[in-house]
C-alpha atoms as a PDB file:
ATOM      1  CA  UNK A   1      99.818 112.382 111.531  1.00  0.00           C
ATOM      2  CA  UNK A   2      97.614 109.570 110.047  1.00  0.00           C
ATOM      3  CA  UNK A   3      99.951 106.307 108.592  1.00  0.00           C
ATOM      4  CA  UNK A   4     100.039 106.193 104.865  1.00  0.00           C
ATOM      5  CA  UNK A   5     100.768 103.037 103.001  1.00  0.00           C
ATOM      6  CA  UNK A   6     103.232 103.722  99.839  1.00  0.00           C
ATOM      7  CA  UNK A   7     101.190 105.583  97.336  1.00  0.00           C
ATOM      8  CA  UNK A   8     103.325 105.642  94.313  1.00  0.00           C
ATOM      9  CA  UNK A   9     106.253 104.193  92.954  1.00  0.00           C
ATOM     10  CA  UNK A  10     107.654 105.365  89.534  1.00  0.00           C
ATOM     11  CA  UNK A  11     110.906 103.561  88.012  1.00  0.00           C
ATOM     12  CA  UNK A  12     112.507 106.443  86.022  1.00  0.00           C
ATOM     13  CA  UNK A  13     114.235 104.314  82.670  1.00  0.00           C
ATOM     14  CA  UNK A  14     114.430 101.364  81.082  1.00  0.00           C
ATOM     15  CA  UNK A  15     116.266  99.042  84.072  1.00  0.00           C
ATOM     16  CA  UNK A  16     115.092 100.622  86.868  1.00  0.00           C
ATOM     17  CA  UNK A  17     116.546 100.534  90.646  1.00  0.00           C
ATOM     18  CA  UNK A  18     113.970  98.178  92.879  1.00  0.00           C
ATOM     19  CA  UNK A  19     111.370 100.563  93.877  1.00  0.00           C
ATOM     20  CA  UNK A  20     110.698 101.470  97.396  1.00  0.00           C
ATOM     21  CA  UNK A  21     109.049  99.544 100.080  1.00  0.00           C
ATOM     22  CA  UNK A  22     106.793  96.984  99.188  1.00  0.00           C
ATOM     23  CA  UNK A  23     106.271  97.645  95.692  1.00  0.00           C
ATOM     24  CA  UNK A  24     108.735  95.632  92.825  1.00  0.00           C
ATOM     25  CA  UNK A  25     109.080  95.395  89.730  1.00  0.00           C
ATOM     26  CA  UNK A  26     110.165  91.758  88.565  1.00  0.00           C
ATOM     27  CA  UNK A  27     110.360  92.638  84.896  1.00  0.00           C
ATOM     28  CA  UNK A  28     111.422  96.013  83.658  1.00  0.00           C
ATOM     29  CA  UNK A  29     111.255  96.716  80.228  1.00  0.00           C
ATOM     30  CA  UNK A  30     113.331  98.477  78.321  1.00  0.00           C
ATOM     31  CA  UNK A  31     112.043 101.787  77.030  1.00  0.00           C
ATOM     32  CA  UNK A  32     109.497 102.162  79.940  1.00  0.00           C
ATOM     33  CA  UNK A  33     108.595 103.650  82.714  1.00  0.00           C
ATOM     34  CA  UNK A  34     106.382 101.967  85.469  1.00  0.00           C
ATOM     35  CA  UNK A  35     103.608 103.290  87.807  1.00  0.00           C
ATOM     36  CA  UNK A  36     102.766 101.245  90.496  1.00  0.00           C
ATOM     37  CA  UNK A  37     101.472 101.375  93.972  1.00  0.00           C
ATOM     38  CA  UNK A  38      98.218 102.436  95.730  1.00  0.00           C
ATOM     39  CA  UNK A  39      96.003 105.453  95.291  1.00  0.00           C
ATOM     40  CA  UNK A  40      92.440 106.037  96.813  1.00  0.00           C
ATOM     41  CA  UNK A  41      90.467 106.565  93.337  1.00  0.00           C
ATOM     42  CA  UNK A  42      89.784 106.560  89.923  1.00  0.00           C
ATOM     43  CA  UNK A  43      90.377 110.281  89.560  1.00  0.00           C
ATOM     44  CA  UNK A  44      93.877 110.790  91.348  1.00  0.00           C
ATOM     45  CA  UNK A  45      94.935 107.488  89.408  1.00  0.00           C
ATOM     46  CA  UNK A  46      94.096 108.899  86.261  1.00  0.00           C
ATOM     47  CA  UNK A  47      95.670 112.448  86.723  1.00  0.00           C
ATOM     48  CA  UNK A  48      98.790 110.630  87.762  1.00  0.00           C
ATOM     49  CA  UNK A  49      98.741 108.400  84.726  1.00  0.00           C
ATOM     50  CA  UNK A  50      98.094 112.048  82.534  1.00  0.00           C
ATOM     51  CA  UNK A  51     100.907 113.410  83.693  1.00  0.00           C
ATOM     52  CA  UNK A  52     103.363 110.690  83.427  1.00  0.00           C
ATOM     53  CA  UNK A  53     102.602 110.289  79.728  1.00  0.00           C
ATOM     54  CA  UNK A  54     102.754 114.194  79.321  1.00  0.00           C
ATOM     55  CA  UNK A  55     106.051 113.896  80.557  1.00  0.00           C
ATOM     56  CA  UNK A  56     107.560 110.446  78.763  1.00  0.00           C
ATOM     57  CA  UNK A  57     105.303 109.960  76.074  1.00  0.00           C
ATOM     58  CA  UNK A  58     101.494 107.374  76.276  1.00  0.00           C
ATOM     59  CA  UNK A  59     103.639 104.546  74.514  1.00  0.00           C
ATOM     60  CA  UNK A  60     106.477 104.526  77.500  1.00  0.00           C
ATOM     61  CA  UNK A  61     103.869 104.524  80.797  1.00  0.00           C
ATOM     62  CA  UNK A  62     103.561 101.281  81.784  1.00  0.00           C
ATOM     63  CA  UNK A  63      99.900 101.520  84.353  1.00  0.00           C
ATOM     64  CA  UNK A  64     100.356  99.013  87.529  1.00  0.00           C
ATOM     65  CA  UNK A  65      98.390 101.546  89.487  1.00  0.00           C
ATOM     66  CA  UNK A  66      95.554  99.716  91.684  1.00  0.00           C
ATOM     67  CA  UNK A  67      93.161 101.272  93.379  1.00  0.00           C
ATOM     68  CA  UNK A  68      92.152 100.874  97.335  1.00  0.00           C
ATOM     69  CA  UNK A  69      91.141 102.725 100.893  1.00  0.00           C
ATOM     70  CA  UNK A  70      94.172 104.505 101.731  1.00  0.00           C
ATOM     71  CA  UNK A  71      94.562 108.048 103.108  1.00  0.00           C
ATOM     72  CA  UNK A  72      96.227 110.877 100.795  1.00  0.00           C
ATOM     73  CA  UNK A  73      98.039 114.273 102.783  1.00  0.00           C
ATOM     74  CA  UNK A  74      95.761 117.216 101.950  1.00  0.00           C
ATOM     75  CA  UNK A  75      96.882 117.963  98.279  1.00  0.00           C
ATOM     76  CA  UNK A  76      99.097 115.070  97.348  1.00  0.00           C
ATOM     77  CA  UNK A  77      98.201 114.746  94.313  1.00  0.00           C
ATOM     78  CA  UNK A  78      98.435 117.915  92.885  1.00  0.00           C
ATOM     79  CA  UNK A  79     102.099 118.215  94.661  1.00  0.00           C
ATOM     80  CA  UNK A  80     103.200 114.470  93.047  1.00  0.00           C
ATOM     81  CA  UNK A  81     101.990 115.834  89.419  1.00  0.00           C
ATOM     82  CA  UNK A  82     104.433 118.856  90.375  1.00  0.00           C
ATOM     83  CA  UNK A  83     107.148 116.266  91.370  1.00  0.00           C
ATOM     84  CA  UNK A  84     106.389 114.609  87.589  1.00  0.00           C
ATOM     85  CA  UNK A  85     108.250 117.375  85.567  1.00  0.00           C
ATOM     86  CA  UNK A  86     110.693 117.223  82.717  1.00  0.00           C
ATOM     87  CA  UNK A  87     113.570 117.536  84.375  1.00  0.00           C
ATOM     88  CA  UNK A  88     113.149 114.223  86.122  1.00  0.00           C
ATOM     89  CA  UNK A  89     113.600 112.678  83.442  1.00  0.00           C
ATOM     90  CA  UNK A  90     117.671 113.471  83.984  1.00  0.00           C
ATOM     91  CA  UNK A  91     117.678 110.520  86.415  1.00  0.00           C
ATOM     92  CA  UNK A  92     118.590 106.772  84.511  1.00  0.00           C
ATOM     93  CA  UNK A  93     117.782 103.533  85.838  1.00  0.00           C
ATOM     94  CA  UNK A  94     116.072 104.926  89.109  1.00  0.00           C
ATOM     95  CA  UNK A  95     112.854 105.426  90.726  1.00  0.00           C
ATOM     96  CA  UNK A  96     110.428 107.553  92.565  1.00  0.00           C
ATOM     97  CA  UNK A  97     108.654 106.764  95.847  1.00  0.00           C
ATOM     98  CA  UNK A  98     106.261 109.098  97.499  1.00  0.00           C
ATOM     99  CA  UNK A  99     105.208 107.046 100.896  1.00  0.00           C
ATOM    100  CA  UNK A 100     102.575 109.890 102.410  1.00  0.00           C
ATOM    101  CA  UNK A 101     104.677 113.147 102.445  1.00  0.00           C
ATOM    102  CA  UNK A 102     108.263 111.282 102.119  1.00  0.00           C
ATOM    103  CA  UNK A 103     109.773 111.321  98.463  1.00  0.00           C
ATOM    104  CA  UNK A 104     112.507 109.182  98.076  1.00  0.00           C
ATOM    105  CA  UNK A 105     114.384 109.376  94.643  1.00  0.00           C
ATOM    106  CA  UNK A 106     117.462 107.318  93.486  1.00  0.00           C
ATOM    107  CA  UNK A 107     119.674 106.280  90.537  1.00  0.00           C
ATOM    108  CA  UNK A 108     122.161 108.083  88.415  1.00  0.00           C
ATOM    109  CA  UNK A 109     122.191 111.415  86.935  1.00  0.00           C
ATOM    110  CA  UNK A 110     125.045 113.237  84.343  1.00  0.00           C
ATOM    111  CA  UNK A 111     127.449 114.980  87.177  1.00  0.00           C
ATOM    112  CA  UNK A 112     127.277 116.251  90.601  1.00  0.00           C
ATOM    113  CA  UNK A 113     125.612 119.550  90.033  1.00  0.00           C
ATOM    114  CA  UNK A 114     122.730 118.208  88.423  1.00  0.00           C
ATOM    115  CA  UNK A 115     122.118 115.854  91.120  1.00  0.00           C
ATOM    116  CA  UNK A 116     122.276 118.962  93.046  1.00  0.00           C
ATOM    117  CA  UNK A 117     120.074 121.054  91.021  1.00  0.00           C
ATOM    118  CA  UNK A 118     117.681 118.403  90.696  1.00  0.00           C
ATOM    119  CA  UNK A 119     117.242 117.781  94.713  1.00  0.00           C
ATOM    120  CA  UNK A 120     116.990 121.744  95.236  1.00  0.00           C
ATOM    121  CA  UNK A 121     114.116 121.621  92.702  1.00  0.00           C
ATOM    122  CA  UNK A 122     112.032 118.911  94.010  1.00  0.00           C
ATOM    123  CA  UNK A 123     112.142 120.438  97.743  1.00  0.00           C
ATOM    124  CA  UNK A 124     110.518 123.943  96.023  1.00  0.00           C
ATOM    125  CA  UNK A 125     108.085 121.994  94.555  1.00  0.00           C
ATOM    126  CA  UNK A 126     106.656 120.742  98.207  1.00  0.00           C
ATOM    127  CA  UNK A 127     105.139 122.228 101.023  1.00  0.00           C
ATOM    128  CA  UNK A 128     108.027 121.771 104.584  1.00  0.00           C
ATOM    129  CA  UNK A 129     105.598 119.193 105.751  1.00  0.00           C
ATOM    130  CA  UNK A 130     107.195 116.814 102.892  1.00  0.00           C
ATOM    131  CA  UNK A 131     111.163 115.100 102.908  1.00  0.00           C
ATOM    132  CA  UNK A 132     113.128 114.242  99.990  1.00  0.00           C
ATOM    133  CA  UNK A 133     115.631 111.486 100.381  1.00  0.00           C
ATOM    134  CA  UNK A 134     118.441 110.856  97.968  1.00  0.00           C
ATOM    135  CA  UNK A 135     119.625 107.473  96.918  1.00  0.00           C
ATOM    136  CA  UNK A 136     120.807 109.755  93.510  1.00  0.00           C
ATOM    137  CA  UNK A 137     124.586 109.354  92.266  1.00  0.00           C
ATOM    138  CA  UNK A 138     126.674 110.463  89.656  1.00  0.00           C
ATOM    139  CA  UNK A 139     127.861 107.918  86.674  1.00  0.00           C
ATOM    140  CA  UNK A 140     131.132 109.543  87.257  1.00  0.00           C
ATOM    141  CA  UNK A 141     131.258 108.210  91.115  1.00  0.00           C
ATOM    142  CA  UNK A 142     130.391 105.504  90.336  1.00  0.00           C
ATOM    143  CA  UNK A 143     132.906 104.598  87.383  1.00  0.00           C
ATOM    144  CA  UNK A 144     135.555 106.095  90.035  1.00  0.00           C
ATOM    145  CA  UNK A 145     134.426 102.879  92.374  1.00  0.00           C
ATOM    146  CA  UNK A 146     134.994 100.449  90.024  1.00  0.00           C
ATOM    147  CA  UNK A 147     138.155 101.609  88.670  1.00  0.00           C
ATOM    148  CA  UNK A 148     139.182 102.038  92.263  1.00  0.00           C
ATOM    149  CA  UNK A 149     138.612  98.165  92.601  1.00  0.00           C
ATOM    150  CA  UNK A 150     139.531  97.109  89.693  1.00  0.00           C
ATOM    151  CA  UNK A 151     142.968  99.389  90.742  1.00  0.00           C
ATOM    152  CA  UNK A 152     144.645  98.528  87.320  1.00  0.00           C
ATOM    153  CA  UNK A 153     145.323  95.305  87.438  1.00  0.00           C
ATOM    154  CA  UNK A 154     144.774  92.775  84.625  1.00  0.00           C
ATOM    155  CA  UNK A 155     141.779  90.196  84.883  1.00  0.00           C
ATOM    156  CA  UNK A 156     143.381  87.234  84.070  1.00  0.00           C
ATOM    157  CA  UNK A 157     142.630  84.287  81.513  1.00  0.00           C
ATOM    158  CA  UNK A 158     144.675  80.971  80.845  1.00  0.00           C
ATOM    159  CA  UNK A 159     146.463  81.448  77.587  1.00  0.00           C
ATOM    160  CA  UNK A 160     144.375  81.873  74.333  1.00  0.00           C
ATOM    161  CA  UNK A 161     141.470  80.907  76.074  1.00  0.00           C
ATOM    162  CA  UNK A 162     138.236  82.912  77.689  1.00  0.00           C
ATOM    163  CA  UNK A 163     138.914  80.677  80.755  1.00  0.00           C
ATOM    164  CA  UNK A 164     139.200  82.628  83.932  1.00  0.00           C
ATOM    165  CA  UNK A 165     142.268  81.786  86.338  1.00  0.00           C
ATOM    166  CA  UNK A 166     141.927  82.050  90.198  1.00  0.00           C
ATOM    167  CA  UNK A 167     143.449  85.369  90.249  1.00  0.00           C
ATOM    168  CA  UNK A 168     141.348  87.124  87.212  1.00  0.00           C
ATOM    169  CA  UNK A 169     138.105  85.192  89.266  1.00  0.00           C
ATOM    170  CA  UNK A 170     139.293  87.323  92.820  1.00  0.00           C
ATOM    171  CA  UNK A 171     139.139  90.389  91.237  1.00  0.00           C
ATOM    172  CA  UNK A 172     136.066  90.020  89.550  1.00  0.00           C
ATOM    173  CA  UNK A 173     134.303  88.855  93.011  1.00  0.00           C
ATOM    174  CA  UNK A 174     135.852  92.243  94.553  1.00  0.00           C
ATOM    175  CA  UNK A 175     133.934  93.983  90.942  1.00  0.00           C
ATOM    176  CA  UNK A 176     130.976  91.737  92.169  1.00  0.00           C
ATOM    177  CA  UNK A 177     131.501  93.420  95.796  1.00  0.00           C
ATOM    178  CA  UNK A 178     131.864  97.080  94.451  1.00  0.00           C
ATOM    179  CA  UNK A 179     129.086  96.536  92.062  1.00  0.00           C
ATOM    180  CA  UNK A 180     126.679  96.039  95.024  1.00  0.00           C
ATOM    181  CA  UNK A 181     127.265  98.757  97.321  1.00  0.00           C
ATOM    182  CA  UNK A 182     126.067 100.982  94.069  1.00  0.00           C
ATOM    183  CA  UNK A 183     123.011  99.204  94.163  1.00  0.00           C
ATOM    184  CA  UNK A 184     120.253  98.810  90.793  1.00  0.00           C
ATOM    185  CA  UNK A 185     121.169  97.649  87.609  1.00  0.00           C
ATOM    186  CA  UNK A 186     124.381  98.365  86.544  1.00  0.00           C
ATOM    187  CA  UNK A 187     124.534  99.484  82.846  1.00  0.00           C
ATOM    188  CA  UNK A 188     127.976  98.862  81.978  1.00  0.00           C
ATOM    189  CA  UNK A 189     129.908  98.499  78.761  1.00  0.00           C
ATOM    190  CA  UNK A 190     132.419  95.361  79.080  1.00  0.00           C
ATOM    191  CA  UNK A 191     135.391  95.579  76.699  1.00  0.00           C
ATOM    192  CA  UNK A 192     137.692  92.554  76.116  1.00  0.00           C
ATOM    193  CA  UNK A 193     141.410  93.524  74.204  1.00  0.00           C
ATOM    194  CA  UNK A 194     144.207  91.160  73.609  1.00  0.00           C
ATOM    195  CA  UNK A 195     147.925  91.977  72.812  1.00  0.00           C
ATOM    196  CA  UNK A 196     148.732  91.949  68.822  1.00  0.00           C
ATOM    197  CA  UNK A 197     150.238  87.810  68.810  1.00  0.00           C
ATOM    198  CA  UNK A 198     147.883  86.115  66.091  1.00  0.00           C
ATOM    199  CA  UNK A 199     145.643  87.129  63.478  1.00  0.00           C
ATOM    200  CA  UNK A 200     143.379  90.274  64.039  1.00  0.00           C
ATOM    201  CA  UNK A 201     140.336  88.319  63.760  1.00  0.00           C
ATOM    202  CA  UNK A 202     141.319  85.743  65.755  1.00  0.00           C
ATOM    203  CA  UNK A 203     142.224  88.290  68.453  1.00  0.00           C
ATOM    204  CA  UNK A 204     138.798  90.244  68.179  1.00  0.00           C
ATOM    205  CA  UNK A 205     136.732  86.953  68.771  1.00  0.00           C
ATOM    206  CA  UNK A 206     138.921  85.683  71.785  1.00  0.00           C
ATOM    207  CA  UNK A 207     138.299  89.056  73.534  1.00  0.00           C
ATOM    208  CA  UNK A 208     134.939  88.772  73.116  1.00  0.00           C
ATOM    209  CA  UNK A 209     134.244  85.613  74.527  1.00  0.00           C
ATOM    210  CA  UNK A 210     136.662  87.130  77.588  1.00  0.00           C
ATOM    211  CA  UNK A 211     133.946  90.074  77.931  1.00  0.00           C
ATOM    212  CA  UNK A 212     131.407  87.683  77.364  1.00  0.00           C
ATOM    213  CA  UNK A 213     132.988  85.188  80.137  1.00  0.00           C
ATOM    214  CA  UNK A 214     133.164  88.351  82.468  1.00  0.00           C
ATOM    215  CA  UNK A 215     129.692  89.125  81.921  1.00  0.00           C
ATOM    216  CA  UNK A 216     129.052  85.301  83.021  1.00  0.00           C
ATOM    217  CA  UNK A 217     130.736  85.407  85.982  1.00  0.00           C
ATOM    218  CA  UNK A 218     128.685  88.482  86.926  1.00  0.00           C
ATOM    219  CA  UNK A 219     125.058  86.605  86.626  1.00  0.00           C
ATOM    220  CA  UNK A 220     126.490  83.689  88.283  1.00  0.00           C
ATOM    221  CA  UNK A 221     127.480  86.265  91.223  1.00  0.00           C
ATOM    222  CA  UNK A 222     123.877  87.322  91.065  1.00  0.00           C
ATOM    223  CA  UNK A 223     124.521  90.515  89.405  1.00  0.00           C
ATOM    224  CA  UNK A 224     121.484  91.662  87.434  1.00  0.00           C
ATOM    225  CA  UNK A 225     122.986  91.638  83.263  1.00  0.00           C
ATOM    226  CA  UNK A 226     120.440  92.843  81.850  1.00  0.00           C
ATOM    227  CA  UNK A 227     121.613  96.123  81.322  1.00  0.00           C
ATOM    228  CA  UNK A 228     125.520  94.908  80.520  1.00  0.00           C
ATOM    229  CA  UNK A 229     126.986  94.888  76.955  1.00  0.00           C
ATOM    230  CA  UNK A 230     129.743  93.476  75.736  1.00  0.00           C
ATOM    231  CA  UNK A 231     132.449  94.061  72.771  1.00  0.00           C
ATOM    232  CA  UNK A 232     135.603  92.606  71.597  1.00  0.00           C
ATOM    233  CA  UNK A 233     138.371  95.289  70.564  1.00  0.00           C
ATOM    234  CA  UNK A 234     140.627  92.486  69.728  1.00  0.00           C
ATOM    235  CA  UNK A 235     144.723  94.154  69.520  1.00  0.00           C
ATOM    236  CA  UNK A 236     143.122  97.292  68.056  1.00  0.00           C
ATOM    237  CA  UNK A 237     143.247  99.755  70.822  1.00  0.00           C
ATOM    238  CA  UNK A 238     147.096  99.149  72.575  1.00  0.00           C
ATOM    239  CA  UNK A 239     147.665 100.992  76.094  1.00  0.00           C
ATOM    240  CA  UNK A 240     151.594  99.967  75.735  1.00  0.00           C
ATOM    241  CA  UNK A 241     153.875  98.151  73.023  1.00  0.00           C
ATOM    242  CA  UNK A 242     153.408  94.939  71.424  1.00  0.00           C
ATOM    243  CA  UNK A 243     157.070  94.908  71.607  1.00  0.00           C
ATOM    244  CA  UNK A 244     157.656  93.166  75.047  1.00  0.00           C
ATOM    245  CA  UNK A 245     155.988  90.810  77.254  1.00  0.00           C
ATOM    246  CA  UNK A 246     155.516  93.440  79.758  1.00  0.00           C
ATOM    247  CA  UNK A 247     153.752  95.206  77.295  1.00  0.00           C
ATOM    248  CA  UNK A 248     151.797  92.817  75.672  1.00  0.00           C
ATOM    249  CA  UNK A 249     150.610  91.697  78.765  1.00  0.00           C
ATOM    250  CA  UNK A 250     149.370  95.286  79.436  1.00  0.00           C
ATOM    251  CA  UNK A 251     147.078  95.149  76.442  1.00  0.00           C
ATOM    252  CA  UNK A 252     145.809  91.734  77.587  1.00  0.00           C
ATOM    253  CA  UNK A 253     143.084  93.395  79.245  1.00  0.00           C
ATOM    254  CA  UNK A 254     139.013  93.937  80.264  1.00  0.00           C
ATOM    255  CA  UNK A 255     138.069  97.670  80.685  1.00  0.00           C
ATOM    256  CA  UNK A 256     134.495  98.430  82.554  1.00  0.00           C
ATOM    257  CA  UNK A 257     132.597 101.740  81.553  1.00  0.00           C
ATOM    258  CA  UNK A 258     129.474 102.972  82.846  1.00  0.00           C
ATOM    259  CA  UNK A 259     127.442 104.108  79.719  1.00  0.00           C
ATOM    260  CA  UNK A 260     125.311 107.274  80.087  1.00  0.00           C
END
């Protein structure tokens, strides 16, 4: 079988996973999705690009496509614009690589039996000479690894302030830690709370700036942020009484969510 160099590499939404092998893309924009690798010539380029804005739309194909002397299976590109359906479009901040007759897809779909469904349907779509490799999870996996870390415990600040202590800074490295092992760009909705001492809107702008301060930590951890929001709930959503310092220190708290 004759070498082939990587051919294509898609990135699937707006913060994409690093593509494959060689090819990276530095700046991912939101709303887009990028082509970029090697094909032989002018005429499997443009098919690719034809079906990639049949699929997403001409404003959201981003073309990094260049063109040199590399060797294509017998049919790839007719099988790649097969790969370049609809339902691909299930997969969030991902990517497809097709290196020669190996497809490699990762990033996050809704629940396990998509994932599932979506593998099975790629694989009919290719002759046996071709292999698909998953790097696909589930959001709800990977909310279950984080909240497995985090292992409800309260990230801690020093009193009224956004200032992390030692302790609330150890279990954000172990977030750091878990975040890593999920690989890509984490799109992840950081929510600050506070217990119901002081005024409301007091309250709502201190637990922002601890979500804010959480999201800090993060980039200084080299965590890509990009794709991380932050809110302040203030004292407005309680998980126990106001009542006693037990619970008030229960409602001190920072929740993580994956967002869909």
């Amino acid at each position: 079988m004759p070498g082939y160099g990587l051919l294509l590499a898609v990135s699937l939404t707006a913060y994409a996973a690093e593509p494959a092998a060689t090819v990276r893309e530095t700046e991912p924009q939101a709303g887009r999705v990028v082509a970029s690798g090697t094909v032989p010539d002018g005429a499997t380029k443009a098919a690719l690009l034809a079906r990639l804005r049949e699929v997403y739309g001409a404003s959201a194909v981003v073309d990094h496509l260049s063109i040199d002397s590399v060797v294509m299976p017998p049919n790839w590109s007719e099988y790649v614009q097969k790969l370049i359906a609809p339902d691909l479009k299930a997969v969030r901040r991902g990517s497809l690589s097709v290196d020669g007759t190996t497809v490699a897809v990762r990033g996050e779909v809704a629940s396990e039996a998509e994932r599932q469904q979506l593998l099975s349907t790629l694989a009919t779509r290719l002759n046996p000479t071709y292999v698909v490799k998953s790097a696909l999870r589930t959001v709800e996996s990977s909310q279950v690894v984080l909240d497995n870390t985090l292992a409800n415990r309260i990230v801690e600040f020093e009193p009224a302030k956004s200032t992390l202590t030692r302790t609330g800074a150890a279990i954000l490295d172990e977030m750091v830690a878990a975040l890593r092992t999920l690989g890509g760009t984490p799109a992840l909705l950081i929510t600050g709370h506070t217990d119901a001492s002081g005024p409301a809107s007091s309250n709502q702008q201190l637990s922002l700036a601890r979500a804010q301060a959480v999201r800090s930590h993060f980039e200084s951890r080299g965590i890509d942020v990009r794709a991380i929001e932050v809110e302040g709930a203030g004292s407005a959503r309680p998980v126990a009484t106001n009542t006693t310092a037990e619970g008030r220190a229960r409602n001190r708290r920072i929740e993580f969510r994956f967002r869909s």
